[in-house]
Protein backbone atom coordinates (compact mmCIF):
# COMPACT_ATOMS: atom_id res chain seq x y z
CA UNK A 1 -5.17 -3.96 10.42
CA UNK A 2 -5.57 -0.61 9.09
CA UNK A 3 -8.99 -0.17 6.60
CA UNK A 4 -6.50 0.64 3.47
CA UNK A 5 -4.26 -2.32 4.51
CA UNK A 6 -7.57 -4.34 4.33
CA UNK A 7 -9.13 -3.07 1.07
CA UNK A 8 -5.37 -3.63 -0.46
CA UNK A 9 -5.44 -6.83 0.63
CA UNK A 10 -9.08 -7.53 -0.75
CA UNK A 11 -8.20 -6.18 -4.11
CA UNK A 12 -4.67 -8.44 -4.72
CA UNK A 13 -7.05 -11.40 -3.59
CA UNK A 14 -9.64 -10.48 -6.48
CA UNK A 15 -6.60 -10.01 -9.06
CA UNK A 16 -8.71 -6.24 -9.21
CA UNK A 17 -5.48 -4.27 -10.69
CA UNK A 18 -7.51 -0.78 -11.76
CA UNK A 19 -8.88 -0.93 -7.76
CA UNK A 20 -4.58 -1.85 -6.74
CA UNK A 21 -3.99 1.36 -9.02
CA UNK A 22 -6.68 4.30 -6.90
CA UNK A 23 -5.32 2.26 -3.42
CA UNK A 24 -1.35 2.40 -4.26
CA UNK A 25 -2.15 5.98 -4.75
CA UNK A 26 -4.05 6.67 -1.61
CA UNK A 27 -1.70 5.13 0.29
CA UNK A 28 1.27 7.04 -1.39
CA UNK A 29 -0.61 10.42 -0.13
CA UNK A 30 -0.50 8.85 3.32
CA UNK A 31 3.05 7.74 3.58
CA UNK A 32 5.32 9.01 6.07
CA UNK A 33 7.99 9.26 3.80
CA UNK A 34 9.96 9.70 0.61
CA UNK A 35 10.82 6.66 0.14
CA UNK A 36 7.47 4.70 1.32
CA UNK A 37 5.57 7.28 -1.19
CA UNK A 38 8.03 6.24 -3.82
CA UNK A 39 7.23 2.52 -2.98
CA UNK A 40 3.54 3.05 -3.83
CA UNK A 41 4.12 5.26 -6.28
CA UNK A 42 5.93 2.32 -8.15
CA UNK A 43 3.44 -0.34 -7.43
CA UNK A 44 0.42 1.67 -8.66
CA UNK A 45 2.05 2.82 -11.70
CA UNK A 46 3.01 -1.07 -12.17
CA UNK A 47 -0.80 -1.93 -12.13
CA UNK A 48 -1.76 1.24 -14.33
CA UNK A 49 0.57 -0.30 -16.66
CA UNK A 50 -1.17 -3.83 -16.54
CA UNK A 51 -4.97 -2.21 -17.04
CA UNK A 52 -4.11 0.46 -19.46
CA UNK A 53 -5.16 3.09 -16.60
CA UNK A 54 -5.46 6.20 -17.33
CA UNK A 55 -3.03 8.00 -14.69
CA UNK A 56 -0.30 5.77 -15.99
CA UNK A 57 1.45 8.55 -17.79
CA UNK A 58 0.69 10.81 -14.91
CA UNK A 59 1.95 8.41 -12.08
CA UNK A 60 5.21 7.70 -14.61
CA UNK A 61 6.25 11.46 -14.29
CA UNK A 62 5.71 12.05 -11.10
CA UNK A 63 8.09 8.88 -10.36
CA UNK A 64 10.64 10.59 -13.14
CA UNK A 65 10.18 13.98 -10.90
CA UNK A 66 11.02 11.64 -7.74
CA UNK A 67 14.58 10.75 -9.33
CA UNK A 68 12.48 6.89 -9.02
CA UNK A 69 12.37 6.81 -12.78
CA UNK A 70 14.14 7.61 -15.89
CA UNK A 71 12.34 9.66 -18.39
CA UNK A 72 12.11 7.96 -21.68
């Protein structure tokens, strides 16, 4: 298992959404594509939403600059 994979993992078990948020991310800038970005893109913004992070506005855009969201 890969060291993200693992901290990922270790952060759903603690129910840690602001730690989900920083590791959706990193693992969006490691993707190998479009469309696995996108994926983590989506599920960090989903947990920014839950904990009132701060790059929720910031990861909603860049999703809406993907074609992966509408704007509002």
């Amino acid at each position: 298992m890969k060291p993200l994979d693992a901290r990922l993992l270790a952060a759903h078990a603690q129910g840690d959404g602001r730690a989900m948020v920083d590791l959706y991310v990193e693992a969006a800038k490691a993707a190998s594509g479009e469309d696995e970005r996108a994926f983590f893109l989506t599920q960090a913004h989903v947990f920014a939403m839950e904990t009132a992070h701060p790059s929720a506005v910031d990861l909603r855009n860049t999703l809406v600059s993907m074609g992966r969201e509408t704007p509002l």
